[in-house]
N, C-alpha and C. Protein backbone atom coordinates (compact mmCIF):
# COMPACT_ATOMS: atom_id res chain seq x y z
N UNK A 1 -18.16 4.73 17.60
CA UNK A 1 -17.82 3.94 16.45
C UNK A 1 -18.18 2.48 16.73
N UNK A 2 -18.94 1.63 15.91
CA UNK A 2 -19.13 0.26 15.64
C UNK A 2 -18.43 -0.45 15.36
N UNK A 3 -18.38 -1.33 16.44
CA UNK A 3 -16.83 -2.39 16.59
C UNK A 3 -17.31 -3.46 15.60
N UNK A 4 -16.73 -3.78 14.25
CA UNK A 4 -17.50 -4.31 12.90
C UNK A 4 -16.87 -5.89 13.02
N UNK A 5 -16.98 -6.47 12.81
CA UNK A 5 -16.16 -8.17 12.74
C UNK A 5 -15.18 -7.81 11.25
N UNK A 6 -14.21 -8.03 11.60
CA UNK A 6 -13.19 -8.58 10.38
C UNK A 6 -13.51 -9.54 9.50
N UNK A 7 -13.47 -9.27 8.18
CA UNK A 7 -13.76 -10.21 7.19
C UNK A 7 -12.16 -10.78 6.86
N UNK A 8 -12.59 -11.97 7.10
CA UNK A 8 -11.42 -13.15 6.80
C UNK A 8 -10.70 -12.63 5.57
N UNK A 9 -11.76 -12.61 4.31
CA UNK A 9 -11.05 -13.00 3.35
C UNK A 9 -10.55 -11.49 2.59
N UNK A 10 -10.36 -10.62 3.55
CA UNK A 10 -9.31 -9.42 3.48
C UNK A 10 -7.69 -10.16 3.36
N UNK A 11 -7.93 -10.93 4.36
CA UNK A 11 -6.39 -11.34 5.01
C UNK A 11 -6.63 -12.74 4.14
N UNK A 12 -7.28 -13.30 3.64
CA UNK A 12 -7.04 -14.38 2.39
C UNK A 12 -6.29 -13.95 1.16
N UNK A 13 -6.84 -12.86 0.71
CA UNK A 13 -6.55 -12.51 -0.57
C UNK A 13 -5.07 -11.81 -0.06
N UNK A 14 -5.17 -10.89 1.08
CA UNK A 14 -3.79 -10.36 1.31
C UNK A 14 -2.71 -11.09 1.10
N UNK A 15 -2.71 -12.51 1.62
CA UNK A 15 -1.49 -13.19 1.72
C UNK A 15 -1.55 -14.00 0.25
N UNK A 16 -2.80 -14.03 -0.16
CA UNK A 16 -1.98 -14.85 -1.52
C UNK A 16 -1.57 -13.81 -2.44
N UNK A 17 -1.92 -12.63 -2.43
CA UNK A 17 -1.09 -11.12 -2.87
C UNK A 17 0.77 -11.47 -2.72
N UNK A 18 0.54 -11.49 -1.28
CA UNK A 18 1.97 -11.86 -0.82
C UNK A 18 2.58 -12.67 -1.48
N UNK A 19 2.21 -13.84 -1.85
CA UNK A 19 2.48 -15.37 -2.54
C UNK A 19 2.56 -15.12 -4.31
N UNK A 20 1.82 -13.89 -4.63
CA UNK A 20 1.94 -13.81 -5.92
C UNK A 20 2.78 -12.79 -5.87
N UNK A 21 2.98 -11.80 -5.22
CA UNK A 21 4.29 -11.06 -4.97
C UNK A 21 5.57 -11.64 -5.44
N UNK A 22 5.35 -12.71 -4.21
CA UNK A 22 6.92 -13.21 -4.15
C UNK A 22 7.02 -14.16 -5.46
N UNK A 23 6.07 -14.58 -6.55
CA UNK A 23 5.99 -15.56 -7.53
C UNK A 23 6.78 -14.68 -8.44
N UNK A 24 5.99 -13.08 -8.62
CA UNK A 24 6.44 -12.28 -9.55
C UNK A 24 7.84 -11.71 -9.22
N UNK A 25 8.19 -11.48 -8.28
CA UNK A 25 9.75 -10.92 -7.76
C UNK A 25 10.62 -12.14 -8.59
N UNK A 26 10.79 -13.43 -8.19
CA UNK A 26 11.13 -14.64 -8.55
C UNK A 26 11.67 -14.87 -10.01
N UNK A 27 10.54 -14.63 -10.51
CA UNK A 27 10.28 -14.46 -11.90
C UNK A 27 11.13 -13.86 -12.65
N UNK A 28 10.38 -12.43 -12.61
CA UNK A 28 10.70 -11.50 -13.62
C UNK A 28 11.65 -10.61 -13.34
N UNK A 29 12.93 -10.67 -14.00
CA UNK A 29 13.91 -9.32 -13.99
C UNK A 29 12.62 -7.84 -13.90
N UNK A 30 13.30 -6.79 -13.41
CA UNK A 30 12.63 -5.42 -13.42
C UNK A 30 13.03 -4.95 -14.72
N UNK A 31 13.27 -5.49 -15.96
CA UNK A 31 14.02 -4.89 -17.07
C UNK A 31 12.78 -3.72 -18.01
N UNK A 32 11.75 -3.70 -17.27
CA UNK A 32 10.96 -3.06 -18.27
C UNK A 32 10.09 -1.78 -17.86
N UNK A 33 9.36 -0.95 -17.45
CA UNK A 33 9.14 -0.07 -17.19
C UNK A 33 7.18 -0.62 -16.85
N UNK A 34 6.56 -1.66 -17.59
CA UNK A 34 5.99 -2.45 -17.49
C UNK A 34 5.70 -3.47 -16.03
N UNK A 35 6.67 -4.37 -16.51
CA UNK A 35 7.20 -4.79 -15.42
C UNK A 35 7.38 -4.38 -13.67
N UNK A 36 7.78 -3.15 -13.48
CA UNK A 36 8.16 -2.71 -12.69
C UNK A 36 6.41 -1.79 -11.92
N UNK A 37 6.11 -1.12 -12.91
CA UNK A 37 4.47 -0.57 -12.86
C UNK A 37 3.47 -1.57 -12.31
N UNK A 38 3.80 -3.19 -12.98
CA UNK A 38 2.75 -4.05 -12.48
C UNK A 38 3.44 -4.71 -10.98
N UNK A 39 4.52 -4.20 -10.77
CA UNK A 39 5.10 -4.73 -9.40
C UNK A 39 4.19 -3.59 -8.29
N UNK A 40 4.68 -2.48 -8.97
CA UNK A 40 4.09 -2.21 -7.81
C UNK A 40 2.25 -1.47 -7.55
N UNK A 41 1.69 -2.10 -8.93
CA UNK A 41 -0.08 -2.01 -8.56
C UNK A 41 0.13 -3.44 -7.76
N UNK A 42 0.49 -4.60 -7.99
CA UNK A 42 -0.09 -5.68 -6.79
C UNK A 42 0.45 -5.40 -5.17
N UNK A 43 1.95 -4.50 -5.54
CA UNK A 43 2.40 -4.04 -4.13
C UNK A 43 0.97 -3.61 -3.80
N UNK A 44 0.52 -2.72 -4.34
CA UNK A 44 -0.66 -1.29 -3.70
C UNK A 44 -1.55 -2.72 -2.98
N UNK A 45 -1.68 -3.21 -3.90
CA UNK A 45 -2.85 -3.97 -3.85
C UNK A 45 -2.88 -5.54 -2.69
N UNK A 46 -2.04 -5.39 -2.60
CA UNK A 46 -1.27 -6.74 -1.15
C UNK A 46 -1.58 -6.10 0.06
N UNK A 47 -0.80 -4.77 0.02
CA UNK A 47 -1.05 -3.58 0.85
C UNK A 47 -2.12 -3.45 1.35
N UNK A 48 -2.96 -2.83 0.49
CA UNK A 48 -4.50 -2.61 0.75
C UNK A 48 -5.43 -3.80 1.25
N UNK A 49 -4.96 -4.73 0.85
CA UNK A 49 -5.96 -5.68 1.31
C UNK A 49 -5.65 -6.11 2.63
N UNK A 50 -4.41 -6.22 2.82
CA UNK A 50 -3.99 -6.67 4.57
C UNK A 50 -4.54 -5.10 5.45
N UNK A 51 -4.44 -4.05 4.69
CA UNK A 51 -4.40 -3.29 5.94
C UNK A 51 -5.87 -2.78 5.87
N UNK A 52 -6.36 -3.13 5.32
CA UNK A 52 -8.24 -3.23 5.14
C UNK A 52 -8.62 -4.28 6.47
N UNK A 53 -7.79 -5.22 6.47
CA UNK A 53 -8.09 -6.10 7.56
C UNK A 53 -7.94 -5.70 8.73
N UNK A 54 -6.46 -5.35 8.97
CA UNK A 54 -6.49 -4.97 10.19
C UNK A 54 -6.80 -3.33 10.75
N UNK A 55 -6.64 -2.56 9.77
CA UNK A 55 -7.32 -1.28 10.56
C UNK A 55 -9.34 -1.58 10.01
N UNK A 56 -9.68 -1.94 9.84
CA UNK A 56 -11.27 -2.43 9.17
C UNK A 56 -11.32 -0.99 9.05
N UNK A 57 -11.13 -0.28 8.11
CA UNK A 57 -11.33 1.02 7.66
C UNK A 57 -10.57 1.10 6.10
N UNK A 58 -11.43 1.24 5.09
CA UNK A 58 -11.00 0.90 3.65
C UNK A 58 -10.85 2.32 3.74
N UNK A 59 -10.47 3.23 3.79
CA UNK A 59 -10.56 4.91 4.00
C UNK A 59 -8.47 4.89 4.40
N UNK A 60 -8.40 4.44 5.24
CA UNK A 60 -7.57 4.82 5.93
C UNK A 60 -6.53 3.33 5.53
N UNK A 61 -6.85 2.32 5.42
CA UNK A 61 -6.09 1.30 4.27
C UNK A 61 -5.88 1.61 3.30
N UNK A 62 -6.56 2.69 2.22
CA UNK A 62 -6.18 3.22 1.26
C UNK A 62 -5.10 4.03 1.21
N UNK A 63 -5.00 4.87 2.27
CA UNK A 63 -3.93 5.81 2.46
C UNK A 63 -2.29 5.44 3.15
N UNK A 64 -2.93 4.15 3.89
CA UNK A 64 -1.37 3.51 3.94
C UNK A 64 -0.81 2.95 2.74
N UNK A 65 -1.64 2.08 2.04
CA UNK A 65 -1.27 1.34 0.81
C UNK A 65 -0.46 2.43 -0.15
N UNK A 66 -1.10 3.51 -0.39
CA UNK A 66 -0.59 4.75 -1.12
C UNK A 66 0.64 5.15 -0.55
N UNK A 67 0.28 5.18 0.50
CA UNK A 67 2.06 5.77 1.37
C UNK A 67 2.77 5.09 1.35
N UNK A 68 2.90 3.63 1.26
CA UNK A 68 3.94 2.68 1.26
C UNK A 68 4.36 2.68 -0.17
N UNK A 69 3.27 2.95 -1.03
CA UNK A 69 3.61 2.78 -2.14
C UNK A 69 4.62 3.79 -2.79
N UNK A 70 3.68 5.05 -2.63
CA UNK A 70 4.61 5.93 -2.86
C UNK A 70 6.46 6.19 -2.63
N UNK A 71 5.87 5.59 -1.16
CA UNK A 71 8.04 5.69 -0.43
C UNK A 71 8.32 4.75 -1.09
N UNK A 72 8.05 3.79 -1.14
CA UNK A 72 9.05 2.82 -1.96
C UNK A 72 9.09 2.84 -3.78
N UNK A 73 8.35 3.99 -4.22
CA UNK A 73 8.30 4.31 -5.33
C UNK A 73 9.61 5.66 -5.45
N UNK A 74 9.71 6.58 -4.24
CA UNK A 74 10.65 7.77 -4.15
C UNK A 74 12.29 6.72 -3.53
N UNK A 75 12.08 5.67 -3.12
CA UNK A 75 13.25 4.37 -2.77
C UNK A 75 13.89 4.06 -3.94
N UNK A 76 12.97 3.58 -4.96
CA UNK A 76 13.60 3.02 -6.17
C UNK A 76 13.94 4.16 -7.00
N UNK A 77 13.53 5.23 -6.84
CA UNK A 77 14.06 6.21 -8.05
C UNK A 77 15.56 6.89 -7.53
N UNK A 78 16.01 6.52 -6.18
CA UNK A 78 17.29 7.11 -5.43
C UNK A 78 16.66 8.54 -4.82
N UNK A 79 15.45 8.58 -4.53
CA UNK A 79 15.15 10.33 -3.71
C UNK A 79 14.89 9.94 -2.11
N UNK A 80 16.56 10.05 -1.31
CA UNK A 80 16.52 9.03 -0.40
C UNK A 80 16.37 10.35 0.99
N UNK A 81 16.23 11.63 0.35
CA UNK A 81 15.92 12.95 1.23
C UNK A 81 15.10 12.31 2.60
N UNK A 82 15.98 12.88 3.51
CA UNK A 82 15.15 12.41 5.00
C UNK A 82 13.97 12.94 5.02
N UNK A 83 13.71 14.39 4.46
CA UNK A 83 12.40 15.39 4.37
C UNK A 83 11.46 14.67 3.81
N UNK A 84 11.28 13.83 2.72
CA UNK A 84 10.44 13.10 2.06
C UNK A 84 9.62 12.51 2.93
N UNK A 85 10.27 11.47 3.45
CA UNK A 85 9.14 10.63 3.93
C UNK A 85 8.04 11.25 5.46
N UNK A 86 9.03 12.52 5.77
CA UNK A 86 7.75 13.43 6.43
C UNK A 86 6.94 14.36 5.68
N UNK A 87 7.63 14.88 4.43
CA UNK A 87 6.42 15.23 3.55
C UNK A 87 5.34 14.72 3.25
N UNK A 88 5.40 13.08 3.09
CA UNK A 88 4.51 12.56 2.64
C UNK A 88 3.40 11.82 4.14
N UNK A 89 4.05 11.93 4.84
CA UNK A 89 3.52 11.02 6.35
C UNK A 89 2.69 12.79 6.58
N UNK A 90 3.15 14.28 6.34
CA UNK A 90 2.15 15.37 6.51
C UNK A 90 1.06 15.52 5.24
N UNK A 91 1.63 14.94 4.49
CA UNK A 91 0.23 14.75 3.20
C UNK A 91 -1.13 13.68 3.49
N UNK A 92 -0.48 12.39 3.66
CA UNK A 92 -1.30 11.74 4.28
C UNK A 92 -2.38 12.11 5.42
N UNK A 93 -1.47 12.22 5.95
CA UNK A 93 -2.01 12.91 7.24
C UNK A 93 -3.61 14.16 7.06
N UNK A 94 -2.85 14.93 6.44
CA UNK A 94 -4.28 15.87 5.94
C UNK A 94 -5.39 15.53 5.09
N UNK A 95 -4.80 14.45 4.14
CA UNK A 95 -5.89 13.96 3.23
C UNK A 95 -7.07 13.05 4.37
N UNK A 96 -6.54 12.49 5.34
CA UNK A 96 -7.33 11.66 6.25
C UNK A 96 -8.21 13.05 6.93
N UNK A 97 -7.43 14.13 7.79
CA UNK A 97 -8.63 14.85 7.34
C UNK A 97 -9.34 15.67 7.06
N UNK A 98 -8.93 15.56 5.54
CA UNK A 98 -9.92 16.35 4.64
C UNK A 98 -11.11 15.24 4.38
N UNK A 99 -10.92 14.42 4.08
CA UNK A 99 -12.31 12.83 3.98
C UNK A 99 -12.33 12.45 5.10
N UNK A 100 -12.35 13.00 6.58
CA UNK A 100 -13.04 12.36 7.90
C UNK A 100 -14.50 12.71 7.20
N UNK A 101 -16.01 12.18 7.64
CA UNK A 101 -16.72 12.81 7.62
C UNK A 101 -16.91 12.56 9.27
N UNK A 102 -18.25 13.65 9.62
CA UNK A 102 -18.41 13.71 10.79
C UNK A 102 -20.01 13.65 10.91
């Protein structure tokens, strides 16, 4: 595998994700179903971009971003089952590889 240079502005955009995160938390009550949907596409999306940086694999940043997303999507609904979050850490898990290519 080709040791690739990190692009900066993974971790640029990540943290002002972060910064608009915390603008929108600030902000807006969760009163809307709206609201709450666009919280957590920039979650995905804060996510994805920091961990694009540091694993430099948009493959496998995708699938954390999703997994974080997801648990803290099964968090807010009260599905606080210990089994869950290894259900989903063995889902992940296989989807990485079913899309390895070789």
């Amino acid at each position: 595998m080709r040791n690739l240079p990190r692009n900066p502005w993974w971790l640029v955009l990540g943290i002002s994700g972060i910064s608009l995160m915390a603008w929108f938390v600030n902000t807006y009550p969760p009163d809307s179903i709206l609201r709450i949907a666009s919280f957590f596409l920039l979650f995905f999306l804060t996510t994805l971009l920091i961990s694009i940086f540091f694993l430099k694999n948009v493959r496998q940043g995708l699938f954390v971003s999703l997994g974080l997303t997801v648990f803290f999507l099964l968090r807010m609904l009260n599905l606080r089952e210990p089994l869950y979050p290894l259900l989903l850490l063995a889902a992940l898990i296989s989807l990485e590889v079913l899309f390895r290519t070789k």
